[in-house]
PDB file of N, CA and C in Angstrom:
ATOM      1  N   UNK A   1     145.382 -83.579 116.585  1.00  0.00           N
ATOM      2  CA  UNK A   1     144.323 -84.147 117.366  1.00  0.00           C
ATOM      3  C   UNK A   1     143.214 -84.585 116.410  1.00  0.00           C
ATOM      4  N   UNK A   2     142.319 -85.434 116.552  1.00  0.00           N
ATOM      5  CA  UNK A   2     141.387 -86.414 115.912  1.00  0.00           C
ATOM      6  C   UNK A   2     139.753 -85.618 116.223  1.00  0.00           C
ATOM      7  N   UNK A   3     139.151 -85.708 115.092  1.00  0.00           N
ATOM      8  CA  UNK A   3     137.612 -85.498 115.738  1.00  0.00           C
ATOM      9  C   UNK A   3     137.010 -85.973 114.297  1.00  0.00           C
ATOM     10  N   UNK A   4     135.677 -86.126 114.707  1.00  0.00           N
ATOM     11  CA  UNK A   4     134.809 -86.991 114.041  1.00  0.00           C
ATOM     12  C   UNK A   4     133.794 -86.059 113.636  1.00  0.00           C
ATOM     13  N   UNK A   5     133.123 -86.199 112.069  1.00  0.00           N
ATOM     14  CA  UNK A   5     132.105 -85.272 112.118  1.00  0.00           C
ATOM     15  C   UNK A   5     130.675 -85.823 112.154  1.00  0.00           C
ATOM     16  N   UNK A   6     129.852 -85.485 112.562  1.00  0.00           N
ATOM     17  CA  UNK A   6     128.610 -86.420 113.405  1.00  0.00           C
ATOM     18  C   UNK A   6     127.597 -86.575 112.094  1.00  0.00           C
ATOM     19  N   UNK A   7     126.411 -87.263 111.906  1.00  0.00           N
ATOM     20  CA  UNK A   7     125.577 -87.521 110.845  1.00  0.00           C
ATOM     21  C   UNK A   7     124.744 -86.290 110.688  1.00  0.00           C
ATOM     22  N   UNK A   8     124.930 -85.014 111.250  1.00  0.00           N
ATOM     23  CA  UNK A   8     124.324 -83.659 111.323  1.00  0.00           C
ATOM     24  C   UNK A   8     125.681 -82.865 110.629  1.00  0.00           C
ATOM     25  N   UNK A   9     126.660 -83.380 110.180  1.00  0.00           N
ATOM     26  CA  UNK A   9     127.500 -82.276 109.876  1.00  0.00           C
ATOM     27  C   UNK A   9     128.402 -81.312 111.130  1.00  0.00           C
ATOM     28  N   UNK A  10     128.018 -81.334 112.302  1.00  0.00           N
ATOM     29  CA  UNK A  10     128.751 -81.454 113.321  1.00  0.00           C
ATOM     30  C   UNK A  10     130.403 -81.730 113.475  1.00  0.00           C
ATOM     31  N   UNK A  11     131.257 -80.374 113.722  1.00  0.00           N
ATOM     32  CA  UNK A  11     132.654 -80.766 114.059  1.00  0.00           C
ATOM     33  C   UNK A  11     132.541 -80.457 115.431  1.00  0.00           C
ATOM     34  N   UNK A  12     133.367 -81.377 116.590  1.00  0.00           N
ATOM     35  CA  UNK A  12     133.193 -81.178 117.832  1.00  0.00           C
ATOM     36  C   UNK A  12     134.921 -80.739 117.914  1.00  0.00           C
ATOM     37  N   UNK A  13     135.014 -79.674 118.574  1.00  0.00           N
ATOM     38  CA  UNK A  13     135.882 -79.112 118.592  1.00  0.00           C
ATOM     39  C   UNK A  13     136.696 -79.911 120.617  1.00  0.00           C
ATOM     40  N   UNK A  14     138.017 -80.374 120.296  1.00  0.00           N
ATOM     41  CA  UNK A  14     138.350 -81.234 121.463  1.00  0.00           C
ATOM     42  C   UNK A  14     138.277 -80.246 122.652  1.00  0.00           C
ATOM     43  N   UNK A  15     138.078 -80.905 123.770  1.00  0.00           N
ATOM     44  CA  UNK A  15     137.492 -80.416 125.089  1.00  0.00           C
ATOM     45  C   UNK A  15     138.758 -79.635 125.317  1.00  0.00           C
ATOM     46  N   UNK A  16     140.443 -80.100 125.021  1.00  0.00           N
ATOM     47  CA  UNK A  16     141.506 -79.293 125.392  1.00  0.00           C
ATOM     48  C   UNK A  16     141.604 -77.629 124.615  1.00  0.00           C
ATOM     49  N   UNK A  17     141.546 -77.839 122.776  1.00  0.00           N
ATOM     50  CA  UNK A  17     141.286 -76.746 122.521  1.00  0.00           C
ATOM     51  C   UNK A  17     140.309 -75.723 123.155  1.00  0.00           C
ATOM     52  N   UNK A  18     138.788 -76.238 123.370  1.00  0.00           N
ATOM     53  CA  UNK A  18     138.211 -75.335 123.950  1.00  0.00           C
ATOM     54  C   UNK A  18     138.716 -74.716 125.185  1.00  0.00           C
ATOM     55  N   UNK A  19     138.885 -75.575 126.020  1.00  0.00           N
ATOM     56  CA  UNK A  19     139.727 -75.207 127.332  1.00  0.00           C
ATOM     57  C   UNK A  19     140.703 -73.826 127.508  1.00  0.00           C
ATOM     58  N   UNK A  20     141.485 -74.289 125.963  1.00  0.00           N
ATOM     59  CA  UNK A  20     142.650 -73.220 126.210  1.00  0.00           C
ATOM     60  C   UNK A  20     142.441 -71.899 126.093  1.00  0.00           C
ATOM     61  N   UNK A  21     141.818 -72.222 124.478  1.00  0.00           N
ATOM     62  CA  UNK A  21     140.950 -70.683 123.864  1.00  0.00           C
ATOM     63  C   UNK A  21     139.449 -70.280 124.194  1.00  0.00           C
ATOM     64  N   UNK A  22     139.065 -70.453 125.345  1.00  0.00           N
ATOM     65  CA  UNK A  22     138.046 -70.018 126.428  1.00  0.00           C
ATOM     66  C   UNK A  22     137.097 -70.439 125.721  1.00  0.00           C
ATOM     67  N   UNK A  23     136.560 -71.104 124.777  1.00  0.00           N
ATOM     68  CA  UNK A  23     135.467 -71.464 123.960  1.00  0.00           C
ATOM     69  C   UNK A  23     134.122 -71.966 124.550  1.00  0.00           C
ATOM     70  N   UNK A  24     133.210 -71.280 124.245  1.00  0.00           N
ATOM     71  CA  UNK A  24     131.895 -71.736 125.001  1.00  0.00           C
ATOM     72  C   UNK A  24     131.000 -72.115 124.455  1.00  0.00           C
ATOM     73  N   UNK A  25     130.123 -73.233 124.796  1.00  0.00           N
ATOM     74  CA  UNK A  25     128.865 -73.236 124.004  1.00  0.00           C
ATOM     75  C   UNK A  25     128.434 -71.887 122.809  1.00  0.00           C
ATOM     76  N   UNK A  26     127.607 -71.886 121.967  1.00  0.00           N
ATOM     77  CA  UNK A  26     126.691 -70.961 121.627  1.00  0.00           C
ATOM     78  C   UNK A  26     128.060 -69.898 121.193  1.00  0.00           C
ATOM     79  N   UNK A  27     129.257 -69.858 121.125  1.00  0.00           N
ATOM     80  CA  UNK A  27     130.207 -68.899 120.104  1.00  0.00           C
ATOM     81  C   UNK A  27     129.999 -69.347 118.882  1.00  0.00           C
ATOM     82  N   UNK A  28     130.031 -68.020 117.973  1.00  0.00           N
ATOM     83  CA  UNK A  28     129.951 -68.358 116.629  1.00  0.00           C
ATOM     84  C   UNK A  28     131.587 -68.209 115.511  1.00  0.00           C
ATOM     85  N   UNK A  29     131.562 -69.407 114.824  1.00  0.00           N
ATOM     86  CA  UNK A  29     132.578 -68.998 114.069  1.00  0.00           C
ATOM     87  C   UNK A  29     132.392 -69.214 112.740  1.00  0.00           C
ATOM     88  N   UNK A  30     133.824 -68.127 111.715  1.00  0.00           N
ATOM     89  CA  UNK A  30     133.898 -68.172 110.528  1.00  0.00           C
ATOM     90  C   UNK A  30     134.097 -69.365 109.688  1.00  0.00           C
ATOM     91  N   UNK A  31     133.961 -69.963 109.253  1.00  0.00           N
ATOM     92  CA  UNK A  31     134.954 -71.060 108.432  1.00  0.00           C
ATOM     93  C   UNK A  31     134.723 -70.771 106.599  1.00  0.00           C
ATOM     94  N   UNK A  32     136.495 -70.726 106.544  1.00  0.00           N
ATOM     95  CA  UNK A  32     136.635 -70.614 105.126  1.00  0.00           C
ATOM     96  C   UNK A  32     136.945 -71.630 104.544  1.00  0.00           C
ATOM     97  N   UNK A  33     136.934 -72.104 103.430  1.00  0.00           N
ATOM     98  CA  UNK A  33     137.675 -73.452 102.755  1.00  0.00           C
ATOM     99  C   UNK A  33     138.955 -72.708 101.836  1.00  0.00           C
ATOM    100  N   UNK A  34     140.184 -73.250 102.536  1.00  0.00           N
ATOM    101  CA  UNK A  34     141.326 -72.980 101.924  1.00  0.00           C
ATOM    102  C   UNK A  34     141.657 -73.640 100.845  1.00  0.00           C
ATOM    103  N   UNK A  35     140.996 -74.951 100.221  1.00  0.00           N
ATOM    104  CA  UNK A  35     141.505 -75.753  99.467  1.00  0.00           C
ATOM    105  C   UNK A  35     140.633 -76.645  99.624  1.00  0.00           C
ATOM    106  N   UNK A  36     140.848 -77.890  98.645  1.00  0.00           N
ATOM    107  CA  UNK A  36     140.155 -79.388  99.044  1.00  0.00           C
ATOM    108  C   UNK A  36     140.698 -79.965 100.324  1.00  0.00           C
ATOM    109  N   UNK A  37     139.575 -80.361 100.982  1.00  0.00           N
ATOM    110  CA  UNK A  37     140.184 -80.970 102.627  1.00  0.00           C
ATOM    111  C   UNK A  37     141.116 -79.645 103.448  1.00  0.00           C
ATOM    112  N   UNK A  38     140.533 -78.407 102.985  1.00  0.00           N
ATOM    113  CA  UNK A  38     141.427 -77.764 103.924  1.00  0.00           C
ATOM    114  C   UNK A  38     140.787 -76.451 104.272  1.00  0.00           C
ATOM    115  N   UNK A  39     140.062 -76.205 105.679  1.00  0.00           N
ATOM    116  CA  UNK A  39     139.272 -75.312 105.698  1.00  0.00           C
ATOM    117  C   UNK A  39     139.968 -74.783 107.163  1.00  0.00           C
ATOM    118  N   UNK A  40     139.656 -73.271 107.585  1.00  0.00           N
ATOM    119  CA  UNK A  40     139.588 -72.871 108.843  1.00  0.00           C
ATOM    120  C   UNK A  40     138.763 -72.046 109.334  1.00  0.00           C
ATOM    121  N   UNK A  41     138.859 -72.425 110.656  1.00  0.00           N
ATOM    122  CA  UNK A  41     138.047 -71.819 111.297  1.00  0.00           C
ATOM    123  C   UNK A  41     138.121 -70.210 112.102  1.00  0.00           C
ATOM    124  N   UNK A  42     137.729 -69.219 112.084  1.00  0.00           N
ATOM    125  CA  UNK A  42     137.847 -68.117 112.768  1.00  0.00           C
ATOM    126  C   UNK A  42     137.060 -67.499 114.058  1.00  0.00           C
ATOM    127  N   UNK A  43     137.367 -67.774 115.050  1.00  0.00           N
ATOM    128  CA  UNK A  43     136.107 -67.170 115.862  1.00  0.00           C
ATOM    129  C   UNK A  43     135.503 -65.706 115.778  1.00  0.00           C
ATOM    130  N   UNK A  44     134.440 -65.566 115.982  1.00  0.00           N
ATOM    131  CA  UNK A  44     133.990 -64.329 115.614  1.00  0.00           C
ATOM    132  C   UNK A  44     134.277 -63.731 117.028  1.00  0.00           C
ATOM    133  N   UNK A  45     133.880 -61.942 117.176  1.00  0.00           N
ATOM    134  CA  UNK A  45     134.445 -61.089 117.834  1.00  0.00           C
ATOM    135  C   UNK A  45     132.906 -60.632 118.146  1.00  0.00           C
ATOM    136  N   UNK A  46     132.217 -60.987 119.357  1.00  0.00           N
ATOM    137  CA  UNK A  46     131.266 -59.557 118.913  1.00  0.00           C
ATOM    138  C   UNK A  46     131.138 -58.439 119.081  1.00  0.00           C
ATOM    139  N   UNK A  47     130.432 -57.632 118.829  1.00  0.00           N
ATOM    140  CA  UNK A  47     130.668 -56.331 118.439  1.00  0.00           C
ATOM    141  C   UNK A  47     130.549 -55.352 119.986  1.00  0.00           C
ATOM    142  N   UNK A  48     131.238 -54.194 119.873  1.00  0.00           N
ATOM    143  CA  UNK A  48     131.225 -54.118 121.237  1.00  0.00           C
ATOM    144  C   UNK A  48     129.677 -53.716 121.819  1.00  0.00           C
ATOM    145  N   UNK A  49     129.679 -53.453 122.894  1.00  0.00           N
ATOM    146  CA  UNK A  49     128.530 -53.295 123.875  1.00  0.00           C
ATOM    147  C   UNK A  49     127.375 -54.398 123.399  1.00  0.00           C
ATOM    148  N   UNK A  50     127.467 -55.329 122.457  1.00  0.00           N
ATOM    149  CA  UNK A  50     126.429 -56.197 122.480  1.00  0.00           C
ATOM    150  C   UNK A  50     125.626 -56.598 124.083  1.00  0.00           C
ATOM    151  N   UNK A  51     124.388 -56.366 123.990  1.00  0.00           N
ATOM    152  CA  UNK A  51     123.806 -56.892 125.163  1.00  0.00           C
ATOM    153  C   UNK A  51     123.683 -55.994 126.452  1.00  0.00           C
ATOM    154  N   UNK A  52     124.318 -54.520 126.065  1.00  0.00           N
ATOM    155  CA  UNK A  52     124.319 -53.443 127.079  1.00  0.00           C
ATOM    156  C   UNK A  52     122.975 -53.203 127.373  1.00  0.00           C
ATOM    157  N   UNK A  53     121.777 -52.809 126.296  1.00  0.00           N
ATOM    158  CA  UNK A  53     120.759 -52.888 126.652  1.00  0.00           C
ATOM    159  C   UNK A  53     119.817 -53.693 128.186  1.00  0.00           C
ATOM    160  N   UNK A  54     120.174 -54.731 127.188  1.00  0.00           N
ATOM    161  CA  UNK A  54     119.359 -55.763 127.971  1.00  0.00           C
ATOM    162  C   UNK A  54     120.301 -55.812 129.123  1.00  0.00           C
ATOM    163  N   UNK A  55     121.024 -55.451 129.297  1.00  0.00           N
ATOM    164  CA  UNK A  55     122.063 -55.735 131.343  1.00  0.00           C
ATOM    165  C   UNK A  55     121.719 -54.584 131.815  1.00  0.00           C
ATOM    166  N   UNK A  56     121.372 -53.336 131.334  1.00  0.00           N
ATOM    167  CA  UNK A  56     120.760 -52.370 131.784  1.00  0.00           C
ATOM    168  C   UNK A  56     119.311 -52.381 132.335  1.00  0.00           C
ATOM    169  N   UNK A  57     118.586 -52.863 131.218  1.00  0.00           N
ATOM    170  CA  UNK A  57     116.777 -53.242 131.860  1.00  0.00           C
ATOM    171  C   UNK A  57     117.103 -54.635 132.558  1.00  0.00           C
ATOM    172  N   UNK A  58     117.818 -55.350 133.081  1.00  0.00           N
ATOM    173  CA  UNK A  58     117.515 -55.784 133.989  1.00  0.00           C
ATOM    174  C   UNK A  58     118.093 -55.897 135.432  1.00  0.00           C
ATOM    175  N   UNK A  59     118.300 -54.611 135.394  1.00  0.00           N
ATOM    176  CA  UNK A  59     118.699 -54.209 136.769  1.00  0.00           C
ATOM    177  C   UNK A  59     118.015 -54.700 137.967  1.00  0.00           C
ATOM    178  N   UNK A  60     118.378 -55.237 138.731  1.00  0.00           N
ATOM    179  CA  UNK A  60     117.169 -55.632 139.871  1.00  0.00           C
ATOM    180  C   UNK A  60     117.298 -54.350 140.862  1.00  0.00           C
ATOM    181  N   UNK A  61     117.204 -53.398 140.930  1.00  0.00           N
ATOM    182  CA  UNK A  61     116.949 -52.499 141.807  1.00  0.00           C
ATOM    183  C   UNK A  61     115.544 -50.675 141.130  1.00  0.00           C
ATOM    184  N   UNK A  62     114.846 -51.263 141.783  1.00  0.00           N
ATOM    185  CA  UNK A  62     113.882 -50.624 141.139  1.00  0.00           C
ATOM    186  C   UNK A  62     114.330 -48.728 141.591  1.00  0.00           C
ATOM    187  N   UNK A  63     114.177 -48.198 140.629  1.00  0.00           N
ATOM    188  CA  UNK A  63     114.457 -46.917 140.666  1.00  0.00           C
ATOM    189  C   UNK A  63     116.148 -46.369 140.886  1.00  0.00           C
ATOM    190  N   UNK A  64     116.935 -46.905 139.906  1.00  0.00           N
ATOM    191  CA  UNK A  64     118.033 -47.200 139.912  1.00  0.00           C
ATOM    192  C   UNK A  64     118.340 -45.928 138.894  1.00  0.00           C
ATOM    193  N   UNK A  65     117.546 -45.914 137.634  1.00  0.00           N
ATOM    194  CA  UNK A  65     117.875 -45.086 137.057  1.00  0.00           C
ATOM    195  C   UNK A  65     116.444 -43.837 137.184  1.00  0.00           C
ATOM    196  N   UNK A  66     117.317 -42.533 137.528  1.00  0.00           N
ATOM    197  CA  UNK A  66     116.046 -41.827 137.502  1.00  0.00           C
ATOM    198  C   UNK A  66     116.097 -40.941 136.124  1.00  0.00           C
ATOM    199  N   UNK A  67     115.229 -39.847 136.255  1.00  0.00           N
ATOM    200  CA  UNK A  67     114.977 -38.833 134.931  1.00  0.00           C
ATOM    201  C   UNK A  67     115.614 -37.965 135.795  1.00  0.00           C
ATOM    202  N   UNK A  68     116.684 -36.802 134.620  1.00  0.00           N
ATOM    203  CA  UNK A  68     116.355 -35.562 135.208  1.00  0.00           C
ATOM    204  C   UNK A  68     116.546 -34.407 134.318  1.00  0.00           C
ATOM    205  N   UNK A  69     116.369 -33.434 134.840  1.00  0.00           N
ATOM    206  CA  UNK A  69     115.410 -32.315 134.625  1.00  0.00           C
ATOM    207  C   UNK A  69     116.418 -31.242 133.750  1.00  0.00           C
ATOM    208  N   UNK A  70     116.044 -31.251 131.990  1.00  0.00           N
ATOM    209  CA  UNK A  70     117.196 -30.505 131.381  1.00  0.00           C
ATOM    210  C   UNK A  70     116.973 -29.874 130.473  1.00  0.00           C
ATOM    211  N   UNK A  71     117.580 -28.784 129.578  1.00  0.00           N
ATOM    212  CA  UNK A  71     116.970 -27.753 128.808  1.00  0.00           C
ATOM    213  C   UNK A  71     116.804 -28.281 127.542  1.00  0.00           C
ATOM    214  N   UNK A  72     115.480 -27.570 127.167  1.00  0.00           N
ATOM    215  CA  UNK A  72     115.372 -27.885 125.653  1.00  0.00           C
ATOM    216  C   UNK A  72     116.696 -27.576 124.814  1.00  0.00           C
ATOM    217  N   UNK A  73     116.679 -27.612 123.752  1.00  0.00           N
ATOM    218  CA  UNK A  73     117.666 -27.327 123.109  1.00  0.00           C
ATOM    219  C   UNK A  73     117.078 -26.536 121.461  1.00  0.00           C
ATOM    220  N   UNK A  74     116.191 -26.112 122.144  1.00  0.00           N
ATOM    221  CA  UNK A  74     115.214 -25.517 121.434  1.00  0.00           C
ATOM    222  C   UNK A  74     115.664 -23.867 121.419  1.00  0.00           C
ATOM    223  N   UNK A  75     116.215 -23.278 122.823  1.00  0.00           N
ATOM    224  CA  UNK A  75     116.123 -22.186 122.977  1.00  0.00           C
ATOM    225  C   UNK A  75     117.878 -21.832 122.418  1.00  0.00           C
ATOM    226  N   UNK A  76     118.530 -22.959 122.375  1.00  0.00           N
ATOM    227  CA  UNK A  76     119.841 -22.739 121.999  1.00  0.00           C
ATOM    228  C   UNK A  76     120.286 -21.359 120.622  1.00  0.00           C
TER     229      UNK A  76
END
């Protein structure tokens, strides 16, 4: 398959590849150069629970998570 690289350095990766291998905007990938004219690309993996935080604080239900009530670990 054919692609063009744009006056920014830009490879547009064809709408079918993305399609197949779920590719989305804003994924980041590796690229190594195997040779002259011969490079690849790797998609990156991210790491797990990325973003658990933040899906946690924004829970829309206020008082979702409560405190509760537990021993020092002082007296252990």
């Amino acid at each position: 398959m054919k692609t063009t690289i744009s006056s920014k350095g830009q490879i547009v990766l064809p709408a079918e590849f993305r399609k197949q291998d779920q590719i989305e905007p804003g994924q980041e990938f590796d690229v190594e150069r195997l040779d002259r004219g011969e490079y690849r690309f790797v998609r990156r993996t991210k790491p797990p629970n990325e973003g658990l935080v933040d899906w946690l604080l924004s829970c829309p239900e206020k008082g979702f998570f409560t405190s509760i009530e537990s021993e020092s670990t002082d007296t252990l």
